[in-house]
Protein backbone atom coordinates (compact mmCIF):
# COMPACT_ATOMS: atom_id res chain seq x y z
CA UNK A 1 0.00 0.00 0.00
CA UNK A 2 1.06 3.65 -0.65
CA UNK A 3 1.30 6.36 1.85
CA UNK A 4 -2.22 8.73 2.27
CA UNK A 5 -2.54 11.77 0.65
CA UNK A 6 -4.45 14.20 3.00
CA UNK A 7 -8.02 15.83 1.77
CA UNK A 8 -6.30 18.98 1.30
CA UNK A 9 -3.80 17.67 -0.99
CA UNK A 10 -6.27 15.84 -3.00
CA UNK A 11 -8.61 18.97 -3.03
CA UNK A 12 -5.78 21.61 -4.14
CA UNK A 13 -4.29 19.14 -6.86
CA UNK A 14 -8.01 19.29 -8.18
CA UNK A 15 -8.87 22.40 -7.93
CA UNK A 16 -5.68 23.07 -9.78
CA UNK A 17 -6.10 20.51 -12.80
CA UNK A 18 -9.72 21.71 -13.15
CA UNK A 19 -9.55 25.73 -12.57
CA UNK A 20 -6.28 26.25 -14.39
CA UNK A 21 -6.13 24.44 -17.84
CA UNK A 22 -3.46 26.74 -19.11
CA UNK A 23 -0.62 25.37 -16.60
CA UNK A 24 -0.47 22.51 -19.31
CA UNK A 25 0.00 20.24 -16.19
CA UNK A 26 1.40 16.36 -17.50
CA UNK A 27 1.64 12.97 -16.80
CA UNK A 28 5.59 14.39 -15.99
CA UNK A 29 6.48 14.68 -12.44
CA UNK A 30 9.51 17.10 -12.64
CA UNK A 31 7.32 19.84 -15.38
CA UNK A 32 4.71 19.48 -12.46
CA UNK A 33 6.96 20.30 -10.31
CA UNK A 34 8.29 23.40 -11.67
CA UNK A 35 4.74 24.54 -13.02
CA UNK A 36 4.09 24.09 -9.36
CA UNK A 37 7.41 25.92 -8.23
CA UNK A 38 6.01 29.40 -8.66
CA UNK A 39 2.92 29.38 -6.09
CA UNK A 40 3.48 26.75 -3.71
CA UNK A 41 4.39 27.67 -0.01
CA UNK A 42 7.10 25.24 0.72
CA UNK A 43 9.37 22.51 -1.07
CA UNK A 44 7.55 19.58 0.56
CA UNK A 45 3.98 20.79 -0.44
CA UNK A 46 4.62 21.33 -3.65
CA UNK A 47 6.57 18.04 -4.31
CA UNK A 48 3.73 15.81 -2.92
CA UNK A 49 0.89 18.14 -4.87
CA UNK A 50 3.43 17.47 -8.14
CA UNK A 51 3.47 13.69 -7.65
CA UNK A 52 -0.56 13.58 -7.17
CA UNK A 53 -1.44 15.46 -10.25
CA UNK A 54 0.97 13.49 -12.00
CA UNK A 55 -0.46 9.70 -10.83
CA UNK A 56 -3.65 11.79 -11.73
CA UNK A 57 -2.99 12.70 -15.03
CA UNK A 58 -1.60 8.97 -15.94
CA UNK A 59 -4.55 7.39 -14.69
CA UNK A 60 -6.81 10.02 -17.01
CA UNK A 61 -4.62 8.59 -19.98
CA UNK A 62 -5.31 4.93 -18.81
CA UNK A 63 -8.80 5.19 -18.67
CA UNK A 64 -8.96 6.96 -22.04
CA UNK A 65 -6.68 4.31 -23.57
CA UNK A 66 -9.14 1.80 -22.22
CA UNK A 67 -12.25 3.83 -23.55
CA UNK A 68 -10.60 2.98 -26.88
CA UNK A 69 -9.98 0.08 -26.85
């Protein structure tokens, strides 16, 4: 099992894929990262936030593969 991501987390890393479609965030953790790099408070917020929103973004892209298919 992985480690927990709190509510916060989970609701921030939405809010931000949903609200802000220009950031271009990807399945890519370290363009995440830096995307992320600008706004976030500290280095261990914005690393875990990065890492979510990319598992995120490949699980979009496996589900879409699988729509496919």
């Amino acid at each position: 099992m992985g480690k927990i991501k709190s509510k916060m987390m989970r609701k921030t890393a939405n809010s931000l894929v949903k609200e802000d479609e220009d950031l271009n965030f990807n399945k890519d953790f370290e363009k995440n990262k830096a995307i992320l790099g600008r706004t976030m408070p500290s280095k261990r917020l914005r690393n875990r936030i990065a890492g979510l929103i990319s598992r995120m973004k490949k699980q979009e892209e496996k589900a879409r593969l699988e729509m496919q298919a």
